[in-house]
PDB file of N, CA and C in Angstrom:
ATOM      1  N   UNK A   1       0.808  -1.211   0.000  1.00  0.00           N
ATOM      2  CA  UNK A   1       0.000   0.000   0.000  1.00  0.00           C
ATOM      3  C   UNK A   1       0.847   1.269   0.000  1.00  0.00           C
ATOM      4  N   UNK A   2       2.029   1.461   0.476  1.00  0.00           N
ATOM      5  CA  UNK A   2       2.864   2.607   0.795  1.00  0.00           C
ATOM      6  C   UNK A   2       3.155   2.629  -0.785  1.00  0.00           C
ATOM      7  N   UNK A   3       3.324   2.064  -1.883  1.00  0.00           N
ATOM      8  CA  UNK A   3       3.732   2.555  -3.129  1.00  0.00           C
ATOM      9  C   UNK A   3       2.662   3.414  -3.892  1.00  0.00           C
ATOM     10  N   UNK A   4       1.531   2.654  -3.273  1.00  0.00           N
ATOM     11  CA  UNK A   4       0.204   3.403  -3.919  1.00  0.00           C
ATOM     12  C   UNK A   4       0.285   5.049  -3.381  1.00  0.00           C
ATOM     13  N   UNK A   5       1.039   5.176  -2.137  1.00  0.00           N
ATOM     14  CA  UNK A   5       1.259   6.893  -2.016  1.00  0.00           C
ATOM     15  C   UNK A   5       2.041   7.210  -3.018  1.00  0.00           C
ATOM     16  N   UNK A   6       3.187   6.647  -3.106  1.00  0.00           N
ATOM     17  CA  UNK A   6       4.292   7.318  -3.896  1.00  0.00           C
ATOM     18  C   UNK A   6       3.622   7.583  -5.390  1.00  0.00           C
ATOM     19  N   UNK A   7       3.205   6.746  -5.660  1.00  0.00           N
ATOM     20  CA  UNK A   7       2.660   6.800  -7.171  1.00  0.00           C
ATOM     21  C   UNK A   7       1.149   8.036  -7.244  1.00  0.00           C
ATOM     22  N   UNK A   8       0.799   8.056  -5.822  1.00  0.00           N
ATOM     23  CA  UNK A   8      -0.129   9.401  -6.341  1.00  0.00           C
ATOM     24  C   UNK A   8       0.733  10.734  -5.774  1.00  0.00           C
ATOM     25  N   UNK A   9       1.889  10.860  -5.431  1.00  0.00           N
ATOM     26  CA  UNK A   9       2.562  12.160  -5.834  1.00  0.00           C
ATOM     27  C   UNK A   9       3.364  12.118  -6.928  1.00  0.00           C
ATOM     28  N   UNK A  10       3.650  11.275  -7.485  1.00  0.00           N
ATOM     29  CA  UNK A  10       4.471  11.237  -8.805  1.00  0.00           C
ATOM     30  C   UNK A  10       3.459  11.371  -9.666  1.00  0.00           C
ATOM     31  N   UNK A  11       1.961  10.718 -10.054  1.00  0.00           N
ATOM     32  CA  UNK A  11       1.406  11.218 -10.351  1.00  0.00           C
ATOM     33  C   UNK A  11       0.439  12.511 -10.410  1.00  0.00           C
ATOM     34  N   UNK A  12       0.292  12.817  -9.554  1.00  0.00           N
ATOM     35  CA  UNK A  12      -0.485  14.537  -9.017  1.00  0.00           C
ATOM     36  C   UNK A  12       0.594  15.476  -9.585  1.00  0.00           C
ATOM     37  N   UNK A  13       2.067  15.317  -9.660  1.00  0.00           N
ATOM     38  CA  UNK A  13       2.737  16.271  -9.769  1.00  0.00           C
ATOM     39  C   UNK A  13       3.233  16.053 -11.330  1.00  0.00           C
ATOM     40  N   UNK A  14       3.079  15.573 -12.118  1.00  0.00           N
ATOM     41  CA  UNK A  14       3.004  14.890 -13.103  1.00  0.00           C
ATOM     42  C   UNK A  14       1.637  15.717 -14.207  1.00  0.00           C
ATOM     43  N   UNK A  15       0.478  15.204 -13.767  1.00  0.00           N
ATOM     44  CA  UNK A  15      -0.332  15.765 -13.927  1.00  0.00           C
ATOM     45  C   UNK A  15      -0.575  17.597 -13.630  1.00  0.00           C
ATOM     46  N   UNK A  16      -0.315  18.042 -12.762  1.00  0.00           N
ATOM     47  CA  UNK A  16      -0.095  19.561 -12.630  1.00  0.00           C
ATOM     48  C   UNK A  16       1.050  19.997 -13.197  1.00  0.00           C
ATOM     49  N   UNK A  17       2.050  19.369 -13.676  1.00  0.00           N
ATOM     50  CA  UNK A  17       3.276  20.002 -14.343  1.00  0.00           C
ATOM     51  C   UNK A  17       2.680  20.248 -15.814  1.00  0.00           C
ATOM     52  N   UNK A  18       2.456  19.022 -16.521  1.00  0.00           N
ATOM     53  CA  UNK A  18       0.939  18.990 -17.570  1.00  0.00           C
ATOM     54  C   UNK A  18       0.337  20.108 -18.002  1.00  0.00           C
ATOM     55  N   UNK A  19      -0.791  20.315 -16.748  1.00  0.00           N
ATOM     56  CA  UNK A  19      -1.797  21.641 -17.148  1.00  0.00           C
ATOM     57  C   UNK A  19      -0.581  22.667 -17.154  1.00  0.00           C
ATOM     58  N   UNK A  20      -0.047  22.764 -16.000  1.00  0.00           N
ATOM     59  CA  UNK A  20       0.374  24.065 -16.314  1.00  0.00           C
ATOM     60  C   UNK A  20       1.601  24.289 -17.614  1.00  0.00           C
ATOM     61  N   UNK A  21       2.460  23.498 -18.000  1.00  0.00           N
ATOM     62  CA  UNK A  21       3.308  23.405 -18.914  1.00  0.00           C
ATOM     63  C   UNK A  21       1.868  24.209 -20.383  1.00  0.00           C
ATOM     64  N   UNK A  22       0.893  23.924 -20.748  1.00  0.00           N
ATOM     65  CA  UNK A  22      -0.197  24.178 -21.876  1.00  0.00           C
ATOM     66  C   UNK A  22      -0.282  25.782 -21.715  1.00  0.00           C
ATOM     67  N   UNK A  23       0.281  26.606 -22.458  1.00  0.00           N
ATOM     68  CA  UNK A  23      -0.013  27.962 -23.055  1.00  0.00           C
ATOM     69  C   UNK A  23      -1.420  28.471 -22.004  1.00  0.00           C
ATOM     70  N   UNK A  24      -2.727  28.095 -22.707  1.00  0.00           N
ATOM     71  CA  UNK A  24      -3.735  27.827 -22.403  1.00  0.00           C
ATOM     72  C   UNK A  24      -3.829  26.938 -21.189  1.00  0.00           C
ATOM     73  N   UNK A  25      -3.366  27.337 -19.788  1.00  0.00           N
ATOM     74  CA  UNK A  25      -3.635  26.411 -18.952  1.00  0.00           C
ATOM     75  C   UNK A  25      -4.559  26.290 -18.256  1.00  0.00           C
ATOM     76  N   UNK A  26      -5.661  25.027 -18.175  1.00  0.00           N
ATOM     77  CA  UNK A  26      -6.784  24.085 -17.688  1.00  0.00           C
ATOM     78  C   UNK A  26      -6.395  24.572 -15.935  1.00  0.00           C
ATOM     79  N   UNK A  27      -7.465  25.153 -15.265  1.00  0.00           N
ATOM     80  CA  UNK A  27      -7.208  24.995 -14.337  1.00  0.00           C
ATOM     81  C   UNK A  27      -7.868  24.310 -13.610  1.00  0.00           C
ATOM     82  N   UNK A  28      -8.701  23.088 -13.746  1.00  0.00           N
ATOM     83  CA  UNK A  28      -9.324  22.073 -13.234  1.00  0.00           C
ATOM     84  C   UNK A  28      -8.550  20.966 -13.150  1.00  0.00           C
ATOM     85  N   UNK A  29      -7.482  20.659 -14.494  1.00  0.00           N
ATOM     86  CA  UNK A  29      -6.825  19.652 -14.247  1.00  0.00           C
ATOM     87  C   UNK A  29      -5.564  19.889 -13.753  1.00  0.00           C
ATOM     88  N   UNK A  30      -5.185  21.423 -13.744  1.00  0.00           N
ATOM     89  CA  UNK A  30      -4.206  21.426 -12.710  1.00  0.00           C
ATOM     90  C   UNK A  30      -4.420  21.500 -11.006  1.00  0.00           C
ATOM     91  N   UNK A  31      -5.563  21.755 -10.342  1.00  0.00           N
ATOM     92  CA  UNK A  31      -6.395  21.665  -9.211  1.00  0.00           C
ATOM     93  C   UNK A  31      -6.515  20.152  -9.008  1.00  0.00           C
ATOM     94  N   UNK A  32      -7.027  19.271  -9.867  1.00  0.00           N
ATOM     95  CA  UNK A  32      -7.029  17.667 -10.079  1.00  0.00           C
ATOM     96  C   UNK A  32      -5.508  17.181  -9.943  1.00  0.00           C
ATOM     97  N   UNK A  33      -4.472  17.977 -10.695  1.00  0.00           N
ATOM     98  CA  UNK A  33      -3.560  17.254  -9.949  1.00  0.00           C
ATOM     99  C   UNK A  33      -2.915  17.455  -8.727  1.00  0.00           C
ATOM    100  N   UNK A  34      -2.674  18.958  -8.365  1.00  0.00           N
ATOM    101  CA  UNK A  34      -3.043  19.291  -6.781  1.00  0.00           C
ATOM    102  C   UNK A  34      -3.396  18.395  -5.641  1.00  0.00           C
ATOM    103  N   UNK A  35      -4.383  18.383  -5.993  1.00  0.00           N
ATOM    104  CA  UNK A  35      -5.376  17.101  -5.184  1.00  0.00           C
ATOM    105  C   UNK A  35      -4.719  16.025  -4.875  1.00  0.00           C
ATOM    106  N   UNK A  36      -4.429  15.172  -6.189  1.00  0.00           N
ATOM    107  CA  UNK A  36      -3.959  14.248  -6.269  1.00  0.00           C
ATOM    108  C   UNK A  36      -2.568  14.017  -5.177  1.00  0.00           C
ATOM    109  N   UNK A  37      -1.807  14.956  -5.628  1.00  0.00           N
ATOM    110  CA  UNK A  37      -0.396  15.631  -4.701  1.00  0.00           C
ATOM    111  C   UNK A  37      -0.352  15.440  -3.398  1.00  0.00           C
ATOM    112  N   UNK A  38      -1.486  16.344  -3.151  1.00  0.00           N
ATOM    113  CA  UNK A  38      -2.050  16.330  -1.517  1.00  0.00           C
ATOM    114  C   UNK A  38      -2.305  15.406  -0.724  1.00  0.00           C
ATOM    115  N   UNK A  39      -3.140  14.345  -1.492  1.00  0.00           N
ATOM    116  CA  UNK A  39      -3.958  13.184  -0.702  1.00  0.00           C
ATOM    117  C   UNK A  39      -2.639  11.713  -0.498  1.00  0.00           C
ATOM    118  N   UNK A  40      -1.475  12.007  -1.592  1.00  0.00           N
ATOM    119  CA  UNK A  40      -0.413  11.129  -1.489  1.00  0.00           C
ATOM    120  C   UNK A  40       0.548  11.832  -0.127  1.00  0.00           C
ATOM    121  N   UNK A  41       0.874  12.473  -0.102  1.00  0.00           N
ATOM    122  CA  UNK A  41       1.539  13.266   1.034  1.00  0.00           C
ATOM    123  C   UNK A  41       0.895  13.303   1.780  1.00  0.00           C
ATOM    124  N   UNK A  42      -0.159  13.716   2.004  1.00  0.00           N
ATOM    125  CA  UNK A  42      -0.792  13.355   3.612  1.00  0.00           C
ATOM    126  C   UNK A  42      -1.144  12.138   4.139  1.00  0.00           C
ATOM    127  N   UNK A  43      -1.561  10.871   3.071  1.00  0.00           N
ATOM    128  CA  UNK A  43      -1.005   9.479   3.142  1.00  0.00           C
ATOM    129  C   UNK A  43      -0.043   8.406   3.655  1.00  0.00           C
ATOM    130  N   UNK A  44       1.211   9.600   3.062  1.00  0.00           N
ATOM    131  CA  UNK A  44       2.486   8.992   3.600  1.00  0.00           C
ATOM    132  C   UNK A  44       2.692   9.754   5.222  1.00  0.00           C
ATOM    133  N   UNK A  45       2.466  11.295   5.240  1.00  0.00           N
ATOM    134  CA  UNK A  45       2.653  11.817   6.230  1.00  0.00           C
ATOM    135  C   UNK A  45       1.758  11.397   7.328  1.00  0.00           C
ATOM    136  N   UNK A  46       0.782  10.857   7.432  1.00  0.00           N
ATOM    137  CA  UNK A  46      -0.020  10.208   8.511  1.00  0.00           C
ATOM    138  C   UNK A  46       0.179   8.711   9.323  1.00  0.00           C
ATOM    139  N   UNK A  47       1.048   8.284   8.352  1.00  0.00           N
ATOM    140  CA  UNK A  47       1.705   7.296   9.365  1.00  0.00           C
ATOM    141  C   UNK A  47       3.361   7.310   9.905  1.00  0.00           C
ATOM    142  N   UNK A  48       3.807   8.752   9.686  1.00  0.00           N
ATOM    143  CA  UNK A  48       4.882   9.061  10.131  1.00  0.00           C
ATOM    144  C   UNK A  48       4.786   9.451  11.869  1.00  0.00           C
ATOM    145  N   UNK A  49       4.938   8.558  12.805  1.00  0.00           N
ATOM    146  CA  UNK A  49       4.755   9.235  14.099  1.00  0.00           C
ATOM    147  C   UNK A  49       5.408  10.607  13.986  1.00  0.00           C
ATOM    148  N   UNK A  50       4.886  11.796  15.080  1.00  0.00           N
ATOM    149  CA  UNK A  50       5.287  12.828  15.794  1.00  0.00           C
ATOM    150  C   UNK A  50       6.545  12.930  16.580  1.00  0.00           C
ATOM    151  N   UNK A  51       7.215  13.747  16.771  1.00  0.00           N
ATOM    152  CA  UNK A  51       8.523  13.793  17.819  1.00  0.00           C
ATOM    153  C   UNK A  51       8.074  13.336  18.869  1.00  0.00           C
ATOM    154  N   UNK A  52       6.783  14.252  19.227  1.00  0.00           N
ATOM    155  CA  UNK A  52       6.318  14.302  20.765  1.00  0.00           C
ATOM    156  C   UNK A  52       5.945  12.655  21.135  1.00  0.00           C
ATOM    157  N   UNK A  53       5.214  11.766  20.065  1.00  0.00           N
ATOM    158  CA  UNK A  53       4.741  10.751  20.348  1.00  0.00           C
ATOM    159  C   UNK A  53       5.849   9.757  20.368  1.00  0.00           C
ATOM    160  N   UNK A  54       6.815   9.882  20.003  1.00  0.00           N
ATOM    161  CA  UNK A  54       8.031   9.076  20.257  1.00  0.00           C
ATOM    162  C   UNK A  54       8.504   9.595  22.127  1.00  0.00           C
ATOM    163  N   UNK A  55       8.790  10.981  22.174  1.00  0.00           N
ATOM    164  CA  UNK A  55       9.419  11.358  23.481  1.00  0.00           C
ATOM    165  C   UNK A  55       8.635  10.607  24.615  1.00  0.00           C
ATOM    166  N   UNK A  56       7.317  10.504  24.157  1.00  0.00           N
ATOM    167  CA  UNK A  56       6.025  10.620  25.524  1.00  0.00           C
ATOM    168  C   UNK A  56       6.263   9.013  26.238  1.00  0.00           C
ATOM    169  N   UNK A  57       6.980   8.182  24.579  1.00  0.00           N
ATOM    170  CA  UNK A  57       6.842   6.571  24.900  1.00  0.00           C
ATOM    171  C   UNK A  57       8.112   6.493  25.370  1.00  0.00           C
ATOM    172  N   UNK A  58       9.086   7.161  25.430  1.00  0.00           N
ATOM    173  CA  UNK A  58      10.601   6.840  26.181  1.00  0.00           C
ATOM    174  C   UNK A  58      10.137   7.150  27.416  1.00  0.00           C
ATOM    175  N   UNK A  59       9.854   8.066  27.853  1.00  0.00           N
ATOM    176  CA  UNK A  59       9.205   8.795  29.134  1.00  0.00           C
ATOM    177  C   UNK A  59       8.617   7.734  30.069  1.00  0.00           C
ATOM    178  N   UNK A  60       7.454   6.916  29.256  1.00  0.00           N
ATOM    179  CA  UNK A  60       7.023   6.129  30.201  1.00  0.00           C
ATOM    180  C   UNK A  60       8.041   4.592  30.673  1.00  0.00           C
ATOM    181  N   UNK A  61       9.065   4.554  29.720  1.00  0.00           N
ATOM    182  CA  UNK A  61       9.793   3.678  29.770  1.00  0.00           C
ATOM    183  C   UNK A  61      10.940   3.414  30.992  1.00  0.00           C
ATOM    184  N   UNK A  62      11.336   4.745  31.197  1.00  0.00           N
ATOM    185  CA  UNK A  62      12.189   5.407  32.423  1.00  0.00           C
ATOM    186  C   UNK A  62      10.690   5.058  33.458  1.00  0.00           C
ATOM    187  N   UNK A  63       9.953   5.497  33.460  1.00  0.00           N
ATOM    188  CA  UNK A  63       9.616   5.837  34.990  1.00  0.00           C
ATOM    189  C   UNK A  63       9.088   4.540  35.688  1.00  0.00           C
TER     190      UNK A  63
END
């Protein structure tokens, strides 16, 4: 499943390089690839623990 992120920011950014590269640039399908961008990065970034949530579990480990 973690490739399926990578492949929607390579694709989202892919796709928005696209619209906007066109003279005439589509701004739905550059917003569509945006999107796309977004939902892969916050994907990957949501199962990256926090600093704090690492510190909090040493913490209880000491005491």
């Amino acid at each position: 499943m973690k490739y399926l992120n990578y492949i929607l920011i390579v694709l989202g950014a892919i796709i928005a390089i696209y619209a906007k590269s066109d003279t005439q640039q589509n701004e739905y399908i550059l917003i569509g690839g945006i999107v796309i961008l977004m939902i892969g990065v916050y994907r990957i970034s949501k199962g990256i623990p926090s600093k704090q949530d690492g510190e909090d579990i040493d913490n209880y480990k000491n005491d």
